[in-house]
Protein backbone atom coordinates (compact mmCIF):
# COMPACT_ATOMS: atom_id res chain seq x y z
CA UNK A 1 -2.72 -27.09 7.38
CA UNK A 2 -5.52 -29.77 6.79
CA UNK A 3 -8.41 -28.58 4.27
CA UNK A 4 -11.41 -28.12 6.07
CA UNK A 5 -14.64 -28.58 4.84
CA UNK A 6 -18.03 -26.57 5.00
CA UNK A 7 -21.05 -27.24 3.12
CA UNK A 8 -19.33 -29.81 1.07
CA UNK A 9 -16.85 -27.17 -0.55
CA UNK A 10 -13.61 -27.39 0.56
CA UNK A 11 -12.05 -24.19 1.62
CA UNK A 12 -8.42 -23.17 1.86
CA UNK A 13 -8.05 -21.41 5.66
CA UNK A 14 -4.46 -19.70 4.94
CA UNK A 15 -3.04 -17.50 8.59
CA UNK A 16 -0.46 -15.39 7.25
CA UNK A 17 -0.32 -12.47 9.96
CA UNK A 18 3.52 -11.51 9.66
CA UNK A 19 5.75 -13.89 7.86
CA UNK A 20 9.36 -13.32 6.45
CA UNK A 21 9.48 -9.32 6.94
CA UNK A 22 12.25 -7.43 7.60
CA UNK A 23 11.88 -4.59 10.34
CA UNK A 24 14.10 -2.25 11.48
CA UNK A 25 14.23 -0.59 15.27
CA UNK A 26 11.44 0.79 17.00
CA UNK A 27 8.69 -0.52 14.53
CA UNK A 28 5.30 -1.06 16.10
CA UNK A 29 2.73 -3.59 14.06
CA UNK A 30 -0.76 -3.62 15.92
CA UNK A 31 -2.79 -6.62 14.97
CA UNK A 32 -4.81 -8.11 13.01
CA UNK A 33 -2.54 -7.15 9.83
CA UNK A 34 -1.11 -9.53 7.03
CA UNK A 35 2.83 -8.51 6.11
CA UNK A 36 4.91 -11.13 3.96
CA UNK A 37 8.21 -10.48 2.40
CA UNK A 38 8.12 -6.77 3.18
CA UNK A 39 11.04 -4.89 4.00
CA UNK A 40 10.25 -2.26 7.03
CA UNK A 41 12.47 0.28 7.95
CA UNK A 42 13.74 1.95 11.96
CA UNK A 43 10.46 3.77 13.28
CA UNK A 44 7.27 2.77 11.40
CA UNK A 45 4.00 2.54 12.86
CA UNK A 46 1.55 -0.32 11.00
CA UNK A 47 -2.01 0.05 12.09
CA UNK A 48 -4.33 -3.03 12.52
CA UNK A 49 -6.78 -4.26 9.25
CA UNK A 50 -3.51 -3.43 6.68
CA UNK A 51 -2.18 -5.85 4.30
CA UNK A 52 1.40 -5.30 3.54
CA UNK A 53 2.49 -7.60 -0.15
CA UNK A 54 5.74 -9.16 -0.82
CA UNK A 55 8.71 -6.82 -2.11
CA UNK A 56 6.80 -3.61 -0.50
CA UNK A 57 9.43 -0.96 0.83
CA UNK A 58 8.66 1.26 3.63
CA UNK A 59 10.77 4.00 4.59
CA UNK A 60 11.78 5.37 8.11
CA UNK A 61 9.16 7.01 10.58
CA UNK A 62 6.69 6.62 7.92
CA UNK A 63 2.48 5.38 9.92
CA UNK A 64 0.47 3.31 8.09
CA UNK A 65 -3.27 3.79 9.36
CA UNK A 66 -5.93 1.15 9.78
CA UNK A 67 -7.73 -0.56 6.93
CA UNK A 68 -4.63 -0.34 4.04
CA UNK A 69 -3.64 -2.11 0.93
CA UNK A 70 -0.28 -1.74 -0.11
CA UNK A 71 0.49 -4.17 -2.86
CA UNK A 72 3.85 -5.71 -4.43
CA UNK A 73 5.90 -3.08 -6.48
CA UNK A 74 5.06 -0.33 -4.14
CA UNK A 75 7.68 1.67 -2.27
CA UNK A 76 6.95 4.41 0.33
CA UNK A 77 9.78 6.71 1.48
CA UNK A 78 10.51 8.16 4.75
CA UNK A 79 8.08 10.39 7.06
CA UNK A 80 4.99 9.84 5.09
CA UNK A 81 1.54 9.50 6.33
CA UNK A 82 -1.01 7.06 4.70
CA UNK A 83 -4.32 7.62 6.35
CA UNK A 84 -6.75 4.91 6.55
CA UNK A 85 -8.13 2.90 4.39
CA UNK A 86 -5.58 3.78 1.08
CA UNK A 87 -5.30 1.45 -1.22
CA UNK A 88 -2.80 0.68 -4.00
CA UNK A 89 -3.56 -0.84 -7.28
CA UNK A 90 0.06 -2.42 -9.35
CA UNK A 91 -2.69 -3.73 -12.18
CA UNK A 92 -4.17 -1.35 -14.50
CA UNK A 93 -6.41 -4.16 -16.33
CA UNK A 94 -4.25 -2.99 -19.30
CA UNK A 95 -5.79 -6.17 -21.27
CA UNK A 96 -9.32 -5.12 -20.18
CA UNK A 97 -9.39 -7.21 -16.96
CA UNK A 98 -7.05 -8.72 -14.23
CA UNK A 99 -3.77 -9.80 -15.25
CA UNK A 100 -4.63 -13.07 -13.26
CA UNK A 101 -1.24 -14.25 -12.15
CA UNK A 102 0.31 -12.40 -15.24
CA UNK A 103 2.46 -10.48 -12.88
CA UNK A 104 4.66 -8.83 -16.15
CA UNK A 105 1.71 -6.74 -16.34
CA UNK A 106 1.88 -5.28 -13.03
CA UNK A 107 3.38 -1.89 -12.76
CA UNK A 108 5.57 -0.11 -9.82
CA UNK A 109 4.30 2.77 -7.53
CA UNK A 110 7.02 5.10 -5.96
CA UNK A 111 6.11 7.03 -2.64
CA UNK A 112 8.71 10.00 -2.20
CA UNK A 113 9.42 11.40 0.99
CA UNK A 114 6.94 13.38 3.29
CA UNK A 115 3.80 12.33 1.80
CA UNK A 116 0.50 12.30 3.24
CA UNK A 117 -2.10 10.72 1.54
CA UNK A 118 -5.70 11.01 3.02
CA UNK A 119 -8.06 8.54 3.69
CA UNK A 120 -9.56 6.35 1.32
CA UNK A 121 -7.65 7.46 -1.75
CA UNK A 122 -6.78 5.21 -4.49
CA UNK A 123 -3.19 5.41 -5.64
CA UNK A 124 -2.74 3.44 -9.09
CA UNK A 125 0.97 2.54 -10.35
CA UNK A 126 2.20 6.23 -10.63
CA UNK A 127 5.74 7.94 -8.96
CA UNK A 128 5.01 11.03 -6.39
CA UNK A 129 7.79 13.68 -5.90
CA UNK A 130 8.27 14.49 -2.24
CA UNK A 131 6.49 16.69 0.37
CA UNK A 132 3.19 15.77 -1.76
CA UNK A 133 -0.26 15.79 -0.06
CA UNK A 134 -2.78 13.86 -1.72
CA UNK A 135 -6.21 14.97 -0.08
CA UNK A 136 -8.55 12.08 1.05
CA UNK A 137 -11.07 10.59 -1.51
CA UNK A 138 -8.42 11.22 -4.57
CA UNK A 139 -7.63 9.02 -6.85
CA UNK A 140 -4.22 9.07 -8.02
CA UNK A 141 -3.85 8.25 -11.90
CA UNK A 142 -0.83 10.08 -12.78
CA UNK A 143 2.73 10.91 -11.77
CA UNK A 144 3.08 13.76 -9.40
CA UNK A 145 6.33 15.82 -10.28
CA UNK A 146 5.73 18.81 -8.66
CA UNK A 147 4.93 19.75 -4.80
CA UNK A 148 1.66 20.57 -3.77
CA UNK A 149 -1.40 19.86 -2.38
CA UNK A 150 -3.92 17.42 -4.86
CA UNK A 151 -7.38 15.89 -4.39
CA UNK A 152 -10.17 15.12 -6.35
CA UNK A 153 -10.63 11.96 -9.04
CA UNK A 154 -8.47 12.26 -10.69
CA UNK A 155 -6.31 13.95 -8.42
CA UNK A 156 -5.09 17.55 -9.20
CA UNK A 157 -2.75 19.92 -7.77
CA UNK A 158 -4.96 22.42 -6.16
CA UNK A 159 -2.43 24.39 -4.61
């Protein structure tokens, strides 16, 4: 794509929308969304505003709601439910500040099955058990190893 230039800068237009993804049956993707190098499995529903990072993992009749971030080193097992707006973090500015390309410092989350996580939470590189809710607002900054019901920041089980 030819650079394009406004205000003398020259700015770097990049259209990814959904580029070498791997879905499986019945999947339904409603746009605008960025996916690249994701694997998608049978039944997943992938609501518009998301962004979707290489080497993400998302299991069976799991919905993705409007407005998400899922970033690489995330997997999300089957029948989950991440409400709108959720975002992942795989860099825990371990070194004070962004690892800037220094993806060795990036760390893995892992979703387990029947999760919901509620709207606008923030889910940092941590491992959930399954049949986990994670009320919306929380802010995920440890693993959860025991089922429940959490919210709050940090996130705690409440029940």
């Amino acid at each position: 794509m030819p650079d394009s230039v406004i205000n003398d800068l020259k700015l770097d237009i990049r259209h990814v929308s959904v580029v070498e993804t791997e879905f499986g049956f019945g999947c339904t993707v409603v746009s605008p969304v960025n996916i690249y190098g994701a694997r998608i499995e049978d039944n997943v529903f992938i609501g518009p505003f998301t962004e979707i990072q290489r080497g993400v993992k998302i299991g069976s009749r799991t919905r993705i709601q409007s407005h998400c971030f899922i970033c690489e080193l995330v997997t999300i097992g089957a029948d989950c439910f991440i409400a709108h707006g959720v975002t992942f973090i795989n860099d825990r500015f371990s070194n004070g500040g962004p690892a800037r390309g220094d993806k060795s410092r990036w760390e893995s989350t892992i979703i387990g099955e029947n999760v919901s996580i509620g709207s606008n939470s923030t889910i940092l590189p941590v491992t959930v058990c399954n049949n986990v809710t994670i009320g919306a607002g929380s802010v995920v900054t440890k693993n959860i190893t025991t089922s429940g019901v959490y919210f709050g920041n940090p996130a705690r089980k409440v029940n």
